[in-house]
PDB file of N, CA and C in Angstrom:
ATOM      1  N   UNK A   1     -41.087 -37.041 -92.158  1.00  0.00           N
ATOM      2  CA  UNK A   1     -40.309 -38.077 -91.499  1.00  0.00           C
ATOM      3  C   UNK A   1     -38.899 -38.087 -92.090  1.00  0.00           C
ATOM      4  N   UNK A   2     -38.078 -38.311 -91.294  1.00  0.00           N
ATOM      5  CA  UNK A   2     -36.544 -38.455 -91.892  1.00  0.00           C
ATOM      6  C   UNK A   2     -35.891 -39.661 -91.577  1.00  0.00           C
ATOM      7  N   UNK A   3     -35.101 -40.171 -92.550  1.00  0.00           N
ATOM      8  CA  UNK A   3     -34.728 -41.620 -93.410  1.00  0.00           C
ATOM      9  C   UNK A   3     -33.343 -41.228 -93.092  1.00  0.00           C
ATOM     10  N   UNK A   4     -32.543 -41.164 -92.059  1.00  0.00           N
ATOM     11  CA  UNK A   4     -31.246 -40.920 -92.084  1.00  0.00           C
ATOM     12  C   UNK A   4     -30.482 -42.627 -92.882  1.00  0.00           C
ATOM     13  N   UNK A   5     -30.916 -43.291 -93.077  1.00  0.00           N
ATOM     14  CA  UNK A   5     -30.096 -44.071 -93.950  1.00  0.00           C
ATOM     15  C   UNK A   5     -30.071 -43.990 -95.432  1.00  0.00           C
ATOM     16  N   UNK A   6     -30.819 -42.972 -95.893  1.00  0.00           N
ATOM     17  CA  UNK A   6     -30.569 -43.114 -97.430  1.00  0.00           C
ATOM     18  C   UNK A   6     -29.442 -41.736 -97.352  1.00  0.00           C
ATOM     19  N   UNK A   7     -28.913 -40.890 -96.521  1.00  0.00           N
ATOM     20  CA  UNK A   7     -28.010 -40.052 -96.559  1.00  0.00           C
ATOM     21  C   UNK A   7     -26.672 -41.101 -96.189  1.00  0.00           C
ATOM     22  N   UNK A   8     -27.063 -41.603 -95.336  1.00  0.00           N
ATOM     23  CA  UNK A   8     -26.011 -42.994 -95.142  1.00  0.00           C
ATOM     24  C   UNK A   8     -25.497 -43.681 -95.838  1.00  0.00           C
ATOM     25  N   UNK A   9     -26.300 -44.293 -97.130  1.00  0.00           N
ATOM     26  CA  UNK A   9     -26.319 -45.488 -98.209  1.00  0.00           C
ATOM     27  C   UNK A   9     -25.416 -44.187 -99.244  1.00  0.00           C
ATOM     28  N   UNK A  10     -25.800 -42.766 -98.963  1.00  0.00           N
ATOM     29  CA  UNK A  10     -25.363 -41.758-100.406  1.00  0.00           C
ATOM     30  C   UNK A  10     -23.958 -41.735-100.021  1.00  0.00           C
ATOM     31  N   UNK A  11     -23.445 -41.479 -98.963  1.00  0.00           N
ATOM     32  CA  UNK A  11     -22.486 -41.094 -98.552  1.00  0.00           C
ATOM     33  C   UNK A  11     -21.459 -42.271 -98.771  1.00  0.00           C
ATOM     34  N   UNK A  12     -22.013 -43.182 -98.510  1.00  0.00           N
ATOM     35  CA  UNK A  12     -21.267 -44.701 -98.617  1.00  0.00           C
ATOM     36  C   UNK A  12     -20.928 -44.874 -99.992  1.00  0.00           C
ATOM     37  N   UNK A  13     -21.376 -44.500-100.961  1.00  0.00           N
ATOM     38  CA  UNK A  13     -21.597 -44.390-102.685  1.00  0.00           C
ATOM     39  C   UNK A  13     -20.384 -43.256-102.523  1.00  0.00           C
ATOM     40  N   UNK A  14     -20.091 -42.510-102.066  1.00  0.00           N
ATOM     41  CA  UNK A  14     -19.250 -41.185-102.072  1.00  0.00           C
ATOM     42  C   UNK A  14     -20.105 -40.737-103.377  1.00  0.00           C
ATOM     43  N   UNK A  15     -21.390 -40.594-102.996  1.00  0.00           N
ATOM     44  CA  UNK A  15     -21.950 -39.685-103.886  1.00  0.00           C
ATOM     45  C   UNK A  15     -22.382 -38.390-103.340  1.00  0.00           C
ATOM     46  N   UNK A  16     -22.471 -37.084-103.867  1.00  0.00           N
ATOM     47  CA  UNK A  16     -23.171 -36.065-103.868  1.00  0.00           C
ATOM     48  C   UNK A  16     -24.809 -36.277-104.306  1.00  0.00           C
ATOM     49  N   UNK A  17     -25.139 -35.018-103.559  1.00  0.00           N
ATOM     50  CA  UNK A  17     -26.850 -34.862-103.408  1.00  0.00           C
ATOM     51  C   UNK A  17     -27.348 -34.515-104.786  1.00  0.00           C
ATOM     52  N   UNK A  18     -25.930 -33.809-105.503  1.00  0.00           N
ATOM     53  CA  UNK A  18     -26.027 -33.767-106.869  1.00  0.00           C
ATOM     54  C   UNK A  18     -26.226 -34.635-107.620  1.00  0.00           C
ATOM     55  N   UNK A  19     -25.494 -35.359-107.466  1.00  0.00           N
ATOM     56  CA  UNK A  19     -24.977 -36.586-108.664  1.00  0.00           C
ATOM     57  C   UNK A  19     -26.082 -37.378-108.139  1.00  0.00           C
ATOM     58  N   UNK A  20     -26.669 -37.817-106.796  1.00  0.00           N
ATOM     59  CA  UNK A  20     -27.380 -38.684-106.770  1.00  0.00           C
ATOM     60  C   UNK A  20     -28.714 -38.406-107.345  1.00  0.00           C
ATOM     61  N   UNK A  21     -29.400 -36.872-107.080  1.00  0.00           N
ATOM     62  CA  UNK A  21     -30.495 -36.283-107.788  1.00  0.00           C
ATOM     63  C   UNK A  21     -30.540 -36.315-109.124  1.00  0.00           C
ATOM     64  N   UNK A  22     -29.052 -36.576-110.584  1.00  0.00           N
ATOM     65  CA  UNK A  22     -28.855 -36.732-111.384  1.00  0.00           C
ATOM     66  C   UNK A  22     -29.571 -38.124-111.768  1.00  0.00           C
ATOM     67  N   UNK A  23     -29.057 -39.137-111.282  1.00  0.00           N
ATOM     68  CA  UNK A  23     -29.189 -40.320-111.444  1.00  0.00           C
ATOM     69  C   UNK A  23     -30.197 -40.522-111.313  1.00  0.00           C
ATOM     70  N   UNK A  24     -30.902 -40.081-110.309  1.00  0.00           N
ATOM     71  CA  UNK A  24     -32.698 -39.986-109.575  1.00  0.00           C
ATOM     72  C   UNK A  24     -33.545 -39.287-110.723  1.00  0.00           C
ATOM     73  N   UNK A  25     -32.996 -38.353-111.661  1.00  0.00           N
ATOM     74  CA  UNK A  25     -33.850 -37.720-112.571  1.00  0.00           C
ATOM     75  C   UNK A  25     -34.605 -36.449-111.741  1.00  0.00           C
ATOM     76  N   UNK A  26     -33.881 -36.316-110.423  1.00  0.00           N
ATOM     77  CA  UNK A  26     -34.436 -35.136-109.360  1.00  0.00           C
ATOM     78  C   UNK A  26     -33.661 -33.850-109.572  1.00  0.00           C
ATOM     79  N   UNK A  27     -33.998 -32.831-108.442  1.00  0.00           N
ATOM     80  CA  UNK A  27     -32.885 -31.711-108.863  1.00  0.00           C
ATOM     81  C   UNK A  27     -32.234 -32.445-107.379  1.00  0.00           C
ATOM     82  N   UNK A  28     -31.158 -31.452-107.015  1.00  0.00           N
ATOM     83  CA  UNK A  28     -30.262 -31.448-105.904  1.00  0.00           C
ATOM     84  C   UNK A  28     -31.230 -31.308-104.282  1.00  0.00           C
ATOM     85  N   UNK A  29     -31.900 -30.218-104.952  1.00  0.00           N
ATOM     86  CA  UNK A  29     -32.806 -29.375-104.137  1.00  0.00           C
ATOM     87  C   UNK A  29     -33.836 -30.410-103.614  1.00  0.00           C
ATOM     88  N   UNK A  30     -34.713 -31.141-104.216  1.00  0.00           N
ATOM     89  CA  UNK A  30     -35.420 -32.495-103.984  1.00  0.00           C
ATOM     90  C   UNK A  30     -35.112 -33.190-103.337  1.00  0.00           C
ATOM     91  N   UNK A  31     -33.531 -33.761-103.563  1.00  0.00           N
ATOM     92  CA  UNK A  31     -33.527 -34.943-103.061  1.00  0.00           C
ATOM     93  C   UNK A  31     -32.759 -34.325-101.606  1.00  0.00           C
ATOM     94  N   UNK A  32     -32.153 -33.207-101.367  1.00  0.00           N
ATOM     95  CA  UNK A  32     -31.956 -32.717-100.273  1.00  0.00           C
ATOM     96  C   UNK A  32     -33.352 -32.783 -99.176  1.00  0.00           C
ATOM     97  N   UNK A  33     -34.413 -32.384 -99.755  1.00  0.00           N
ATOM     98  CA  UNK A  33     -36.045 -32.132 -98.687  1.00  0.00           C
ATOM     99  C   UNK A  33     -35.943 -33.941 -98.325  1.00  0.00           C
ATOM    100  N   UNK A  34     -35.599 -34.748 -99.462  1.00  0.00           N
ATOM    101  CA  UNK A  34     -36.066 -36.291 -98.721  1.00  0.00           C
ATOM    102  C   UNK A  34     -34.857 -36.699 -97.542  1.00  0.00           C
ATOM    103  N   UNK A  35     -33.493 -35.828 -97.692  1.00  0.00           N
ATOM    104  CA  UNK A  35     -32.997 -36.530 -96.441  1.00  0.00           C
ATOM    105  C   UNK A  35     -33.039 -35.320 -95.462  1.00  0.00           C
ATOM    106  N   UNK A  36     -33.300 -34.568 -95.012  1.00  0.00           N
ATOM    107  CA  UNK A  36     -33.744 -33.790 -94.168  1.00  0.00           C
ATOM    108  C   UNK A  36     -35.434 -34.257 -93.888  1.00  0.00           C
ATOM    109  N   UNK A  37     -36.379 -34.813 -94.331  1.00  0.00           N
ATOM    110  CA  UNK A  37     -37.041 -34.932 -93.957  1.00  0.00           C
ATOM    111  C   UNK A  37     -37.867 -33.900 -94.030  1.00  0.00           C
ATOM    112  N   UNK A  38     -38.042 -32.600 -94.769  1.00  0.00           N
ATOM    113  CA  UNK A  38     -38.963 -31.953 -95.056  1.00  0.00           C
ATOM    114  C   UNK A  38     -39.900 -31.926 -95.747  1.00  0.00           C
ATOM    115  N   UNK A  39     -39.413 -33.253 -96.837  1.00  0.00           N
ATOM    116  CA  UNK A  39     -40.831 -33.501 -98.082  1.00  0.00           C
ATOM    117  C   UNK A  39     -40.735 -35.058 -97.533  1.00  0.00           C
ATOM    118  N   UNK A  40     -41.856 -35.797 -97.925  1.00  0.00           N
ATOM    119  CA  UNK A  40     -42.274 -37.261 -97.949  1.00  0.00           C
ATOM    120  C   UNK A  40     -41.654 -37.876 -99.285  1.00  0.00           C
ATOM    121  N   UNK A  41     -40.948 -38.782 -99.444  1.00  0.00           N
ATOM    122  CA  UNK A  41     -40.199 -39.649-100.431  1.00  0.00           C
ATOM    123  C   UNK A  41     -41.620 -40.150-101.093  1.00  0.00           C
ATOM    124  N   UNK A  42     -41.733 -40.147-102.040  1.00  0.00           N
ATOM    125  CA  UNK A  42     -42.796 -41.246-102.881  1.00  0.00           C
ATOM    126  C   UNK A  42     -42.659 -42.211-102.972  1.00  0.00           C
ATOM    127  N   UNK A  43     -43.685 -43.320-102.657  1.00  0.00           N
ATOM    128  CA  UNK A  43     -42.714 -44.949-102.959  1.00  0.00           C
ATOM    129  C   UNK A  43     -41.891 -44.468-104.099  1.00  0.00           C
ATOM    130  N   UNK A  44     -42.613 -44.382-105.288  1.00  0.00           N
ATOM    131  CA  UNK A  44     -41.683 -44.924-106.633  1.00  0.00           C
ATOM    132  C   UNK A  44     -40.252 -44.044-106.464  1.00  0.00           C
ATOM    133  N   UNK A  45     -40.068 -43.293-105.475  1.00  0.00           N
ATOM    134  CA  UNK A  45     -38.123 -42.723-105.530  1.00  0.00           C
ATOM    135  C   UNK A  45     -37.793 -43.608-104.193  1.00  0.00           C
ATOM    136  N   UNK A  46     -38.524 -44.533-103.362  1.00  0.00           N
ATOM    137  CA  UNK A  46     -38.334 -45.346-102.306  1.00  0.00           C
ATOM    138  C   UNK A  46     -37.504 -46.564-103.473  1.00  0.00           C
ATOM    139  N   UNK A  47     -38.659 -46.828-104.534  1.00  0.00           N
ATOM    140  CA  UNK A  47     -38.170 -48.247-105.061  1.00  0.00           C
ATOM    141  C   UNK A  47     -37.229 -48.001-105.823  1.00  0.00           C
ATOM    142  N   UNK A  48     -36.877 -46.648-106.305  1.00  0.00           N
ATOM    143  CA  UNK A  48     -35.429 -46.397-107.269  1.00  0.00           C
ATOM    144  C   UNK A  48     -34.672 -46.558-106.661  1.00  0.00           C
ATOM    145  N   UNK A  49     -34.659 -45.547-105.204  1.00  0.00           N
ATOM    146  CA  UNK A  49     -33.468 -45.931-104.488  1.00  0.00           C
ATOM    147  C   UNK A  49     -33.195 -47.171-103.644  1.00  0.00           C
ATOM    148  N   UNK A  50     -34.011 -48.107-103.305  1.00  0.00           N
ATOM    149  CA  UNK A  50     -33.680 -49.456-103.066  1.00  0.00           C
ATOM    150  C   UNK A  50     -33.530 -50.063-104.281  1.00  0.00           C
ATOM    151  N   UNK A  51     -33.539 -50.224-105.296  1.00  0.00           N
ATOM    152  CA  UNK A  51     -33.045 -51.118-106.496  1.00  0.00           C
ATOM    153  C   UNK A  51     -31.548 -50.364-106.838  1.00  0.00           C
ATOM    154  N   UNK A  52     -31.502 -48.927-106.991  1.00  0.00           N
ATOM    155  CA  UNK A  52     -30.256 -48.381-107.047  1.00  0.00           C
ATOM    156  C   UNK A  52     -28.655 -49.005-105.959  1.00  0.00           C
ATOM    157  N   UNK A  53     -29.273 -48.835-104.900  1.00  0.00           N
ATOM    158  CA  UNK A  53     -28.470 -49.202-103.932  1.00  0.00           C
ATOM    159  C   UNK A  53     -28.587 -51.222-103.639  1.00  0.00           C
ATOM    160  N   UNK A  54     -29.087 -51.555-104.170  1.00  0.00           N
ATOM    161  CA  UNK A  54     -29.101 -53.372-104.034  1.00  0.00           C
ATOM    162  C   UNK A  54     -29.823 -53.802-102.723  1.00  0.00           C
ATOM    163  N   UNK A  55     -30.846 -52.792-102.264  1.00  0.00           N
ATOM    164  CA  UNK A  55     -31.566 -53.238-100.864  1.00  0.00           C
ATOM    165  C   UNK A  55     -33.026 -52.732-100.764  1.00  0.00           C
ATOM    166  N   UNK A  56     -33.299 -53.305 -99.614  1.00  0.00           N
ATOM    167  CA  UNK A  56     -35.079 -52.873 -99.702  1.00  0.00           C
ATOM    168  C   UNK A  56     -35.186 -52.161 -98.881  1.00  0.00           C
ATOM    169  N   UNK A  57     -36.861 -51.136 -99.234  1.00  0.00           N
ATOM    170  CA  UNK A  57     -37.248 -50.456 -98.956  1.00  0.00           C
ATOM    171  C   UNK A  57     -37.318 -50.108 -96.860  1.00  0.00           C
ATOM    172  N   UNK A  58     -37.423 -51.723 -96.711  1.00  0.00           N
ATOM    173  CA  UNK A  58     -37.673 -51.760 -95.161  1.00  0.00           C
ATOM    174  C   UNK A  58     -35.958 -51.295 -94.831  1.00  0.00           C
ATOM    175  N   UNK A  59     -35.268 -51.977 -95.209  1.00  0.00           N
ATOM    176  CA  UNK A  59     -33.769 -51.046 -94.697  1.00  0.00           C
ATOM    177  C   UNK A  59     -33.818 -49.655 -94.939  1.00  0.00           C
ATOM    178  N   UNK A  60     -33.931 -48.922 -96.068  1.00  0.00           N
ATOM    179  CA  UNK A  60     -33.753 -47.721 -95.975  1.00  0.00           C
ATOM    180  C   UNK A  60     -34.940 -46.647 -95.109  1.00  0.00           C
ATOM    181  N   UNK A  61     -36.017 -47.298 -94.710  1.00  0.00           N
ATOM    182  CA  UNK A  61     -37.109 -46.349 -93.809  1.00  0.00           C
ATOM    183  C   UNK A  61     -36.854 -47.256 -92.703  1.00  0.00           C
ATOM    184  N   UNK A  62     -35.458 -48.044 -92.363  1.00  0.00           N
ATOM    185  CA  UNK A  62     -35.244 -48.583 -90.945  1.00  0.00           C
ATOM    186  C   UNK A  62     -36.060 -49.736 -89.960  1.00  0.00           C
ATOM    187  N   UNK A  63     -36.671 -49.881 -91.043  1.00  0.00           N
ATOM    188  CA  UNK A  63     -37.669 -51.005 -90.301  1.00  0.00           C
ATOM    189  C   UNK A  63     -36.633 -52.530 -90.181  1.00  0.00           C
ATOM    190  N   UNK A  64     -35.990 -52.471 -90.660  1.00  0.00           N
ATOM    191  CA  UNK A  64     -35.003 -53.433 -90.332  1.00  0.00           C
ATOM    192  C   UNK A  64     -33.552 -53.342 -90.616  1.00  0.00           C
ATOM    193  N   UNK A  65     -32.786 -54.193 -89.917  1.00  0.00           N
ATOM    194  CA  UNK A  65     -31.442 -53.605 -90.235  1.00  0.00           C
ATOM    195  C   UNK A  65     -30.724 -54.809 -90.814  1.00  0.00           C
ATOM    196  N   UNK A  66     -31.332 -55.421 -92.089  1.00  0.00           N
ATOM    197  CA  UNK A  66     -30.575 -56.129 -93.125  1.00  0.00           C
ATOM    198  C   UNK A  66     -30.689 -55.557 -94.476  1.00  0.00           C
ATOM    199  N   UNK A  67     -29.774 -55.434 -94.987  1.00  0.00           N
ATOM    200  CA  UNK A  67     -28.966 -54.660 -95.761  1.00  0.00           C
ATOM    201  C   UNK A  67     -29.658 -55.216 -97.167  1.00  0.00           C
ATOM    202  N   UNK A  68     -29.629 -56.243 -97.119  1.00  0.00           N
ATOM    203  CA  UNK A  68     -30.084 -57.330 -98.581  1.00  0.00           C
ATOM    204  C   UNK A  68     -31.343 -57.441 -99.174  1.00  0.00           C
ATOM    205  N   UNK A  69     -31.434 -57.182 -99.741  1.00  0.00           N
ATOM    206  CA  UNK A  69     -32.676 -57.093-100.276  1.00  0.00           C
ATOM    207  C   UNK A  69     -33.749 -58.652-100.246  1.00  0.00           C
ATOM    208  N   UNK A  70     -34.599 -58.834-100.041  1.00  0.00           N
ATOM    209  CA  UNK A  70     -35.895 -59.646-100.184  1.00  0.00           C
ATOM    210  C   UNK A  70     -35.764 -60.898-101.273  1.00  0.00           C
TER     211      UNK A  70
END
């Protein structure tokens, strides 16, 4: 499945797939398969990257479109 808003939320950061896989403790290569949608995100890199970015999980897999976290 593909999450085009966590490439959204990265880009908005003016971060790289690098730097964000840094921060993630991922390689580049990883966190590239989660926004293409070729590997399945694990919750626990779901809940890094919603606590990273200040929002929840339902915004970034699109189930809703408020930004704010819970």
């Amino acid at each position: 499945m593909r999450y085009p808003r966590i490439q959204d939320m990265r880009i908005d950061a003016d971060l790289s797939q690098r730097k964000l896989g840094e921060i993630l403790h991922i390689s580049q290569r990883t966190y590239s398969h989660y926004e293409t949608g070729s590997r399945n995100i694990p919750v626990e890199m779901l809940i890094r990257l919603a606590n990273y970015y200040n929002t929840s999980i339902d915004y970034l897999v699109g189930r809703t479109d408020k930004k704010e976290p819970f």
